[in-house]
Protein backbone atom coordinates (compact mmCIF):
# COMPACT_ATOMS: atom_id res chain seq x y z
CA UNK A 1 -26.43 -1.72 -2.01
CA UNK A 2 -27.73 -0.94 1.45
CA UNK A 3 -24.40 -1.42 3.75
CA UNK A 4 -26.72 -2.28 6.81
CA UNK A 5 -28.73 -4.92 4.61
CA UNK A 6 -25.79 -6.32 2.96
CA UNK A 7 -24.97 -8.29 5.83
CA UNK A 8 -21.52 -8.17 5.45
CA UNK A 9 -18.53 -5.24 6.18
CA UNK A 10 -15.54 -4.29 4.11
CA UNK A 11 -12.50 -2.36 6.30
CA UNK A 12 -9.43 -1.57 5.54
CA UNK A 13 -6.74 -2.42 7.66
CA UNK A 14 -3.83 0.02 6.46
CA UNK A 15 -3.07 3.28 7.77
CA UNK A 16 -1.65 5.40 4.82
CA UNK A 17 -3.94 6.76 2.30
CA UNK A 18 -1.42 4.84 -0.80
CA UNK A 19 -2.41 1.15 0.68
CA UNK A 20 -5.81 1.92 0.61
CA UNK A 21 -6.84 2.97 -2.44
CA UNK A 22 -7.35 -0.70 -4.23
CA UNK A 23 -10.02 -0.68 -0.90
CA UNK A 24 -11.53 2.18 -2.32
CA UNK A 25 -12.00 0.10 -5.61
CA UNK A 26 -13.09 -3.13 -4.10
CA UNK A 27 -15.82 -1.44 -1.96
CA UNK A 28 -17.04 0.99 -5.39
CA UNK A 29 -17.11 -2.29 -7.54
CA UNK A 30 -19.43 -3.97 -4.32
CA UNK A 31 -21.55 -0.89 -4.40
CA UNK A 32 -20.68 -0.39 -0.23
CA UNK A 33 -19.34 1.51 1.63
CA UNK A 34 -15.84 1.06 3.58
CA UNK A 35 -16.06 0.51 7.20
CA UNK A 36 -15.71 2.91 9.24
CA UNK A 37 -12.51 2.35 11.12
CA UNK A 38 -9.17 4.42 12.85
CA UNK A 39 -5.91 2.75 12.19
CA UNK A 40 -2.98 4.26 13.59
CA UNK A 41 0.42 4.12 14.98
CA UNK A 42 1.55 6.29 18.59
CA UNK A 43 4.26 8.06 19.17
CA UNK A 44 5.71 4.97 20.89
CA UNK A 45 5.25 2.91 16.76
CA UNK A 46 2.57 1.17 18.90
CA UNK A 47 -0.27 0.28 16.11
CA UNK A 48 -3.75 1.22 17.80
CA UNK A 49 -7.19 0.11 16.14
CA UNK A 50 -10.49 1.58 16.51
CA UNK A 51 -13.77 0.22 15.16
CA UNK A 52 -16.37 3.32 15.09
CA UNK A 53 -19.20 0.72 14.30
CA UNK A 54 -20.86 -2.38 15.18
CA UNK A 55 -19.82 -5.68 13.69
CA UNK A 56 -21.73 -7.63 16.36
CA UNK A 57 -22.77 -10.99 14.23
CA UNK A 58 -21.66 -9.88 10.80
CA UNK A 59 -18.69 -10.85 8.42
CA UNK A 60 -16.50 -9.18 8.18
CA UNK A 61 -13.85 -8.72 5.19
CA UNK A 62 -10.22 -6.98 6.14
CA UNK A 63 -8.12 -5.70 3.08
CA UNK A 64 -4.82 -5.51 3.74
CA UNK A 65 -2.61 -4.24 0.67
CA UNK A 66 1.01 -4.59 1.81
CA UNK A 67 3.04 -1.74 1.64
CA UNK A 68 7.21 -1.59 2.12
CA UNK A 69 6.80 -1.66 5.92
CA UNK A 70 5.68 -5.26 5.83
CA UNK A 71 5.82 -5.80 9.71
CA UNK A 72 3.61 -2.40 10.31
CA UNK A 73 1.57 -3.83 7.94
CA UNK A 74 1.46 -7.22 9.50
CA UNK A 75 0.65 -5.73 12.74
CA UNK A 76 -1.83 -3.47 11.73
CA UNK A 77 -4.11 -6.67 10.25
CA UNK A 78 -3.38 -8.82 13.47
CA UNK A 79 -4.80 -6.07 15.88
CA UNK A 80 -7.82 -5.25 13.36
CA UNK A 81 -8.50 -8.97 13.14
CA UNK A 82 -8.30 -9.18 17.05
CA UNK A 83 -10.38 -6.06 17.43
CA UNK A 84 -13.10 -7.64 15.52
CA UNK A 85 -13.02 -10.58 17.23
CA UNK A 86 -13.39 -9.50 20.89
CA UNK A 87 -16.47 -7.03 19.35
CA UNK A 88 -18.20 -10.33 18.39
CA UNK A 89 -17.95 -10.80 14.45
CA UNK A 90 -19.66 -13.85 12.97
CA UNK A 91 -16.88 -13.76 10.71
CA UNK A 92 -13.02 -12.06 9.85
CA UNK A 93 -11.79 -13.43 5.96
CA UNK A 94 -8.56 -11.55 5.56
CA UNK A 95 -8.04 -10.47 1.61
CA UNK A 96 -4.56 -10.23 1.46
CA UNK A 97 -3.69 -9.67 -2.48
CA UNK A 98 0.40 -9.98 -2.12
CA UNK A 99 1.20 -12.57 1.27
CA UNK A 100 4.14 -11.62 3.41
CA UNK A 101 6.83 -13.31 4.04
CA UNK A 102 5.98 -15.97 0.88
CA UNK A 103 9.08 -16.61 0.04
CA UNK A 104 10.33 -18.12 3.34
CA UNK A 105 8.54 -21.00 3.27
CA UNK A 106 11.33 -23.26 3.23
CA UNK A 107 13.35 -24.46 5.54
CA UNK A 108 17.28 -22.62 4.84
CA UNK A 109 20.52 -24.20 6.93
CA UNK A 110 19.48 -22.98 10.62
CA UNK A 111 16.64 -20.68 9.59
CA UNK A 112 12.89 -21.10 10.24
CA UNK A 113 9.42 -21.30 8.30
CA UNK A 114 8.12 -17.77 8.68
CA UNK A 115 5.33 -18.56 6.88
CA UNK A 116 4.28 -21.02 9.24
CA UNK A 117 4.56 -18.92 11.85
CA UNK A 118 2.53 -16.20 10.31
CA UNK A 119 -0.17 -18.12 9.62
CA UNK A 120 -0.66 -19.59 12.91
CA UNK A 121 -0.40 -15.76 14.23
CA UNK A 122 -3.79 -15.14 11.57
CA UNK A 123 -5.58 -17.92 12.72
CA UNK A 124 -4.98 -16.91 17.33
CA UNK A 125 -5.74 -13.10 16.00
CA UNK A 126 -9.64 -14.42 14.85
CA UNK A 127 -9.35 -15.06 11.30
CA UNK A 128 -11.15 -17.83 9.46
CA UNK A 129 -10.58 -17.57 5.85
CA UNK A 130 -8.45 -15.89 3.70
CA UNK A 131 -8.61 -14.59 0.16
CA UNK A 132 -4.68 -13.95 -1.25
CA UNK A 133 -3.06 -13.73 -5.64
CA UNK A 134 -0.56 -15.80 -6.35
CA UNK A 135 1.22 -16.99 -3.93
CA UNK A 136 4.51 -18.04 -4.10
CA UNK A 137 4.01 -21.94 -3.71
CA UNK A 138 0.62 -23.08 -3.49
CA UNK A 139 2.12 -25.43 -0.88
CA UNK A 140 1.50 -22.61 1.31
CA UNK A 141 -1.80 -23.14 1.64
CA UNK A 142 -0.80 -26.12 3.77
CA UNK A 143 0.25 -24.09 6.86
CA UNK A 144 -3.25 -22.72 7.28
CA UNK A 145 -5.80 -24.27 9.69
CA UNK A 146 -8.58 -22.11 7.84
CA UNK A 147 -9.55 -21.99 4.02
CA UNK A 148 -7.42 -20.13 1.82
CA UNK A 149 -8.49 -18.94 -1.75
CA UNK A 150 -5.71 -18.86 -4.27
CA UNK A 151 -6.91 -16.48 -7.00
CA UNK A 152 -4.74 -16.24 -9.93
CA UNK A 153 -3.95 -12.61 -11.79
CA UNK A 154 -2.32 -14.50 -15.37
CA UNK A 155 -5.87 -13.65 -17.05
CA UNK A 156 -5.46 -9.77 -16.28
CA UNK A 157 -1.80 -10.36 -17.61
CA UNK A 158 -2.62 -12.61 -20.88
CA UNK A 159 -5.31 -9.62 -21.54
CA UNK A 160 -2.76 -7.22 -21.42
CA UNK A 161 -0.44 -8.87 -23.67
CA UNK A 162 -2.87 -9.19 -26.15
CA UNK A 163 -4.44 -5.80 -26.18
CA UNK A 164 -1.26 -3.81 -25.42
CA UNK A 165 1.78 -5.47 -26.88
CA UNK A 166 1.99 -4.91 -30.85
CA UNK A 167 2.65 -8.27 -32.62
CA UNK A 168 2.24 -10.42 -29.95
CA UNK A 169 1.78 -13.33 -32.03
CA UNK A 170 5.70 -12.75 -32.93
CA UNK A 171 6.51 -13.10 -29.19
CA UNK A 172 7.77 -15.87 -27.12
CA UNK A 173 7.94 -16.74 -23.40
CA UNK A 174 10.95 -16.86 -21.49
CA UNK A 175 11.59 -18.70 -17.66
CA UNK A 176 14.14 -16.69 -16.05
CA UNK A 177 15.07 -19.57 -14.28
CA UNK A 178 14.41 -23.44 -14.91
CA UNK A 179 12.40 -22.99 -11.36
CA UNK A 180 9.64 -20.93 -13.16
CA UNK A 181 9.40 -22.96 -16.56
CA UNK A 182 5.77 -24.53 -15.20
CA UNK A 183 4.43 -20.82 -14.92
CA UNK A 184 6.22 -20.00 -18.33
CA UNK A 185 4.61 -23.03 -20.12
CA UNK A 186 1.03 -22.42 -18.74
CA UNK A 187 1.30 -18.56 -20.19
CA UNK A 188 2.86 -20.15 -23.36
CA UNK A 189 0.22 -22.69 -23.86
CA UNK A 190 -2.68 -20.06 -23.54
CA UNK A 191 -1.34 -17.80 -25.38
CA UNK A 192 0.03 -20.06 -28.17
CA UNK A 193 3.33 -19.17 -28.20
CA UNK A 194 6.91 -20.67 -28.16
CA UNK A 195 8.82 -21.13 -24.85
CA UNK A 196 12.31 -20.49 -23.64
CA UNK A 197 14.17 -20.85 -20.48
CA UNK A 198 17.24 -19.36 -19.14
CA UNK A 199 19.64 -21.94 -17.52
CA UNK A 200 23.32 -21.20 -16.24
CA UNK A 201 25.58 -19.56 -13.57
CA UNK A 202 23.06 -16.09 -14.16
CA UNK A 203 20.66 -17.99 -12.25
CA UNK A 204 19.78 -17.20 -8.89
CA UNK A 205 16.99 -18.85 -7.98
CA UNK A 206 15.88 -19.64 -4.08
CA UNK A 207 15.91 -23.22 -4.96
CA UNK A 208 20.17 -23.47 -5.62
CA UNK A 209 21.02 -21.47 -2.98
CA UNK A 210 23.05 -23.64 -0.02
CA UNK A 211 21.01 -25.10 2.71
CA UNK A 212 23.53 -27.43 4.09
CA UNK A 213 21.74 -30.46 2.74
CA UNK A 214 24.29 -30.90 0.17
CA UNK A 215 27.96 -31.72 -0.16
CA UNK A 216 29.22 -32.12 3.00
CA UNK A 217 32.58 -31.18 3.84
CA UNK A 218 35.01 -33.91 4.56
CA UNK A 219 35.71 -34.54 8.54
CA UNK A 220 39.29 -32.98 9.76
CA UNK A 221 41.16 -33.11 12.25
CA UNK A 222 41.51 -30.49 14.88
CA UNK A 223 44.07 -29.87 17.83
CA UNK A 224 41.18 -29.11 20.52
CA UNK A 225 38.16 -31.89 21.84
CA UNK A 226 37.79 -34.27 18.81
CA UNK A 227 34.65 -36.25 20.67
CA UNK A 228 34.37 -39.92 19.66
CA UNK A 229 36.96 -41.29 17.57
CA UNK A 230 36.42 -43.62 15.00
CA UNK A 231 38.50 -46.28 14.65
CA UNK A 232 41.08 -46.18 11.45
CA UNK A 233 41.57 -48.57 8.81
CA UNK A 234 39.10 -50.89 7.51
CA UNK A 235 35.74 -49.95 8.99
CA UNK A 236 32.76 -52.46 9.45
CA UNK A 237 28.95 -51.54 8.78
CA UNK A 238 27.05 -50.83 11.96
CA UNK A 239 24.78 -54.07 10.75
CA UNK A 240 25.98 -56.94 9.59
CA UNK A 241 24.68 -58.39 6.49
CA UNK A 242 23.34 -54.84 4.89
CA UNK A 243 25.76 -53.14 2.48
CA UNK A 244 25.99 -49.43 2.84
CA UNK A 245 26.23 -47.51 -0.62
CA UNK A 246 28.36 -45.11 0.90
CA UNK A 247 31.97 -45.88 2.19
CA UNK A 248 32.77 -44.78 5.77
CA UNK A 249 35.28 -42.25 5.69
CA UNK A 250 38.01 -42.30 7.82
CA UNK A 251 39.11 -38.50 9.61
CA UNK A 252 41.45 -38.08 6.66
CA UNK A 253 39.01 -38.08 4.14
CA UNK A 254 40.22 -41.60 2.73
CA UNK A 255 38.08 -44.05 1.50
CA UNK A 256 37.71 -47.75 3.78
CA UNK A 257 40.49 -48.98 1.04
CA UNK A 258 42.76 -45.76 1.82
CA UNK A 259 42.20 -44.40 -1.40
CA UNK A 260 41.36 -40.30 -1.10
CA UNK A 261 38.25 -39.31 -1.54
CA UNK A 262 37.34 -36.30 -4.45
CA UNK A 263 34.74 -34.23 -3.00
CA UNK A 264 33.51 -31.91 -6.53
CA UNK A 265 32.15 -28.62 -5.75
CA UNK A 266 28.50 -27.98 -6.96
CA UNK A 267 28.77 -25.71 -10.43
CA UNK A 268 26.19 -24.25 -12.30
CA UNK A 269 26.59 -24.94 -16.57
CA UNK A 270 27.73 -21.66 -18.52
CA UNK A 271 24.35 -19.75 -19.22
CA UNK A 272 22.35 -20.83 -21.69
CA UNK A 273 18.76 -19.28 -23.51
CA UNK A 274 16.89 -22.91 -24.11
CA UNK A 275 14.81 -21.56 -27.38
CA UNK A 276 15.44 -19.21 -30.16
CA UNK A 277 14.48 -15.55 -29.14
CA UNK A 278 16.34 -14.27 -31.87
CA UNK A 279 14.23 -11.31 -33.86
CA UNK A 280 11.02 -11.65 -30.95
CA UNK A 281 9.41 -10.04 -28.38
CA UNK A 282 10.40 -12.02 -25.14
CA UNK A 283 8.17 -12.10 -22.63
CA UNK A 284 9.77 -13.27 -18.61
CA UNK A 285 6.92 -13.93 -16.29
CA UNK A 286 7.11 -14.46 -12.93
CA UNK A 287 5.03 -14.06 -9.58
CA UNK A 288 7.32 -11.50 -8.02
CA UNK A 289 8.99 -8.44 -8.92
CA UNK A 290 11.45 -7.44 -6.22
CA UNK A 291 15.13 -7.37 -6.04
CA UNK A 292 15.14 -6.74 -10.25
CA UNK A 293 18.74 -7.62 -10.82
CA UNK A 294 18.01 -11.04 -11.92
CA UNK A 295 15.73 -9.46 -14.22
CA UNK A 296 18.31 -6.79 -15.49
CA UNK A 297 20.80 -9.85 -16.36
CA UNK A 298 18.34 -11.98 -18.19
CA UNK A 299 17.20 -9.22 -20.39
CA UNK A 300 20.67 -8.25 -21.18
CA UNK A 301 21.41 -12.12 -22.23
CA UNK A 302 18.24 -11.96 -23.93
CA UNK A 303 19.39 -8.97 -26.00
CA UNK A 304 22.95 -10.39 -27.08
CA UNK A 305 20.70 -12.95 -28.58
CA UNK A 306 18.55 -11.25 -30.71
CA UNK A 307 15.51 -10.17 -28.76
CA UNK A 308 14.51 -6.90 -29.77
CA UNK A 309 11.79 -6.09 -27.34
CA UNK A 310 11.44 -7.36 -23.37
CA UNK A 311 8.62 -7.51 -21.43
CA UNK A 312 8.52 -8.48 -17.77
CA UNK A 313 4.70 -9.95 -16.62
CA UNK A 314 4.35 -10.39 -12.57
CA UNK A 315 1.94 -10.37 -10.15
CA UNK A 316 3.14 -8.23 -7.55
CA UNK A 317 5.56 -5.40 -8.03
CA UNK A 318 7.60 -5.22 -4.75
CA UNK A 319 10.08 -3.16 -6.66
CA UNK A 320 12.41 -2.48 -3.54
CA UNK A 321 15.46 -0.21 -3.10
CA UNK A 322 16.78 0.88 -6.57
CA UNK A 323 14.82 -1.34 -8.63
CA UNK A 324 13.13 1.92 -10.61
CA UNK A 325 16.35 2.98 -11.55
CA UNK A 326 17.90 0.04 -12.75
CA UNK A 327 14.52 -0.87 -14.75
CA UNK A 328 14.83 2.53 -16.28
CA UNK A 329 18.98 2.07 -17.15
CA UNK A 330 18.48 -1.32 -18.37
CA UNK A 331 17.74 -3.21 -21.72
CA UNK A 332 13.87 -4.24 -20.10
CA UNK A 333 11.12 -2.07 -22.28
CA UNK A 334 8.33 -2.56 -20.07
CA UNK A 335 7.12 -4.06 -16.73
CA UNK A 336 4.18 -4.86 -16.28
CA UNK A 337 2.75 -5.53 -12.72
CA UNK A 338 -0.74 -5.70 -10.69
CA UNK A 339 -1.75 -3.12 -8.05
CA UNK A 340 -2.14 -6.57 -5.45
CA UNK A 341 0.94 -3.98 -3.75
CA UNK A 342 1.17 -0.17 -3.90
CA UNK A 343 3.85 1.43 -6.06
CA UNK A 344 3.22 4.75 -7.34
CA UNK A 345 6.20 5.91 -5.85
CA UNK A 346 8.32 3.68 -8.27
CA UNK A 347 5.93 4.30 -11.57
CA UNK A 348 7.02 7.95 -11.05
CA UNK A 349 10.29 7.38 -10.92
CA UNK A 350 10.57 4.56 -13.48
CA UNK A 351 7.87 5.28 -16.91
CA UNK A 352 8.82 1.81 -17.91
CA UNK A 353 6.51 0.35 -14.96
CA UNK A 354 2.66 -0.18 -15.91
CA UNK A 355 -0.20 -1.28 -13.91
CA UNK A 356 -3.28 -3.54 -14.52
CA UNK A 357 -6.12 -3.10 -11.99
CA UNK A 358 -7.42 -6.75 -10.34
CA UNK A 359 -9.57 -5.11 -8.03
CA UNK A 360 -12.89 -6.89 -10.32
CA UNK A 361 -11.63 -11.00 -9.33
CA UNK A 362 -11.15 -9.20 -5.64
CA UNK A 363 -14.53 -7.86 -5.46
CA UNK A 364 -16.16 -10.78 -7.14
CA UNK A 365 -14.46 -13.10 -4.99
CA UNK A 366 -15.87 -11.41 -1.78
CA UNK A 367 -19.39 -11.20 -3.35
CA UNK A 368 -19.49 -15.01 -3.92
CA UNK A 369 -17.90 -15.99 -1.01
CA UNK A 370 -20.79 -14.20 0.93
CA UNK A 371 -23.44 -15.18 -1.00
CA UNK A 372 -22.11 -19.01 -0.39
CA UNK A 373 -21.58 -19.15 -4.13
CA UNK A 374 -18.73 -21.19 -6.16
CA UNK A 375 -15.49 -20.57 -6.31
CA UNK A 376 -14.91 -22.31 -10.02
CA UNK A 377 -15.59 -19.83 -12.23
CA UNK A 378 -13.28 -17.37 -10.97
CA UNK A 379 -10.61 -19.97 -12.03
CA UNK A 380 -11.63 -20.84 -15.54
CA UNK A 381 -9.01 -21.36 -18.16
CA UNK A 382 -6.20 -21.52 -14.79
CA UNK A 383 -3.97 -24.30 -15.52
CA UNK A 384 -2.79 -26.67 -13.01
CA UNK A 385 0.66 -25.60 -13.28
CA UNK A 386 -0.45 -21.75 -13.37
């Protein structure tokens, strides 16, 4: 394909050679060539951008693979994106495989929304549409003022587990967590295969962890300014003629009939493997692969009961600080990730990790998305809970 009849330009936003190599890919499997573009940081960490071509009323596509220097990253897609912009592109759709920041996109005790905010930073920089793999809720989606394209990797994963795991059929799925049983079931029910889900104190999933929503702590009293003081003994409603369903406590902790008050502590059950996995292959999917200790417990509770082979399935492979080496110590026999983030660092240092390429949905996303064509078909046989 012509690159000056296409109509359209693929760059790549990164600036070391390792992020840009599922470009590479994209652009061979589109039959162009990547744009031609300088992305670099100064001796100050300054991240400068320059565009050695015209992009004057064409769209333009930005790949941005995300490395472990997210905010480099980050910056180095919101000054390409702005780049583009003031040199008059039609269009900027950002194809961001693996989306920052994902996982904080809920509010935590006095945190924020980064997500939010990073999406609102995409859409001032010039971008209008976004192509991203899995993201970690598809609620996310919501922050965006712009369309966003959701494309889903569990094909590429299903294929792998039936080409490259022996005796699949004698396998069964496993939800580290009760918080990823919808993903489990929809790999289950593809694949036509028994599910299991891990439940107990092992747990440590984003959704139980304290927000300050929950059990507050009784009011006491303190020797410096106490504010307002209530009023002891029998306390009234603040409106007469409604019945509250909780008691007013008084600053003892007592109840309005002087009775105290039990406040129980939130515990998680002893763990617990919902399903038999005894003499099977397990199989724990997920959408991220990151801090792997989670990972490293289930397996070894999958192994005291009778799993003789574990397989971890994810989308991206963050695979940060020690994770290769704790893959490589523990009872896990394989993990299997996509190349949506670079990690050929950790494959040589862990031979347990293996890759499958999605750089064909990528490609064919980009092509149809150009060519104003549909958006379904990439999606067939995706669940609603996938």
């Amino acid at each position: 394909m012509n690159v000056a009849k296409s109509g359209y330009r693929v760059f790549s936003a990164n600036s070391s050679a390792a992020c840009t190599e599922l470009a590479k890919k994209i652009t061979e499997r589109l039959g162009v060539e990547l744009g031609k573009s300088v992305v670099f940081q100064e001796s100050n960490s300054e991240t400068r951008v320059d565009v050695k071509e015209s992009v004057r009323g064409q769209t333009i596509f930005i790949i941005q693979t995300i490395p472990r220097d997210v905010n480099t990253a980050i910056m180095e897609l919101l000054v390409m994106a702005y780049a583009l912009k003031t040199s008059c592109a039609k269009n900027i759709i950002g194809v961001i495989p693996y989306f920052p920041y994902s996982k904080q996109c809920k509010m935590r005790k006095r945190g924020s929304i980064v997500c939010k905010l990073l999406a609102s930073m995409l859409a001032k920089a010039g971008l209008t549409h976004i192509i991203t793999m899995d993201l970690h809720q598809k609620e996310i989606q919501g922050f965006f003022s712009f369309p966003v394209d959701n494309l889903r990797a569990s094909p590429f994963l299903i294929q792998y587990i039936q080409e490259e795991i022996p005796d699949y059929r004698n396998a069964i799925i496993v939800a580290k967590s009760p918080a990823a049983a919808k993903r489990a079931q929809s790999y289950a029910e593809r694949l036509r295969l028994g599910l299991a889900v891990i439940h107990g104190e092992a747990q440590c999933s984003e959704s139980d962890m304290a927000d300050g929503r929950h059990s507050p702590p009784c009011v006491r009293n303190t020797t410096g300014h106490t504010g307002l003081e209530l009023p002891s003994g029998k306390q009234q409603a603040p409106f007469p003629g409604i019945e509250l369903p909780i008691k007013y406590l008084d600053s003892s902790c007592q109840s309005t009939h002087g009775a105290p008050i039990i406040m129980m502590a939130k515990e998680k059950p002893p763990i617990t493997v919902v399903g038999d996995v005894g003499g099977r292959i397990a199989i724990i999917v997920d959408d991220i692969v990151d801090d792997v200790g989670d990972f490293v417990a289930a397996a070894e509770i999958l192994k005291e009961r009778g799993a003789y082979k574990i397989y971890i399935m994810a989308t991206h492979g963050l695979l940060s600080a020690d994770a290769p080496r704790l893959i490589e110590e523990s009872a896990i026999d394989e993990v299997v990730v996509t190349n949506t983030v670079p990690h050929e660092v950790q494959k040589l240092q862990c031979p347990k990790i293996k890759t499958v390429d999605v750089s064909m949905i990528l490609a064919e996303a980009i092509r149809r998305i150009h060519n104003g064509e549909s958006m379904a078909y990439l999606f067939r046989n995706i669940t609603v809970d996938d």
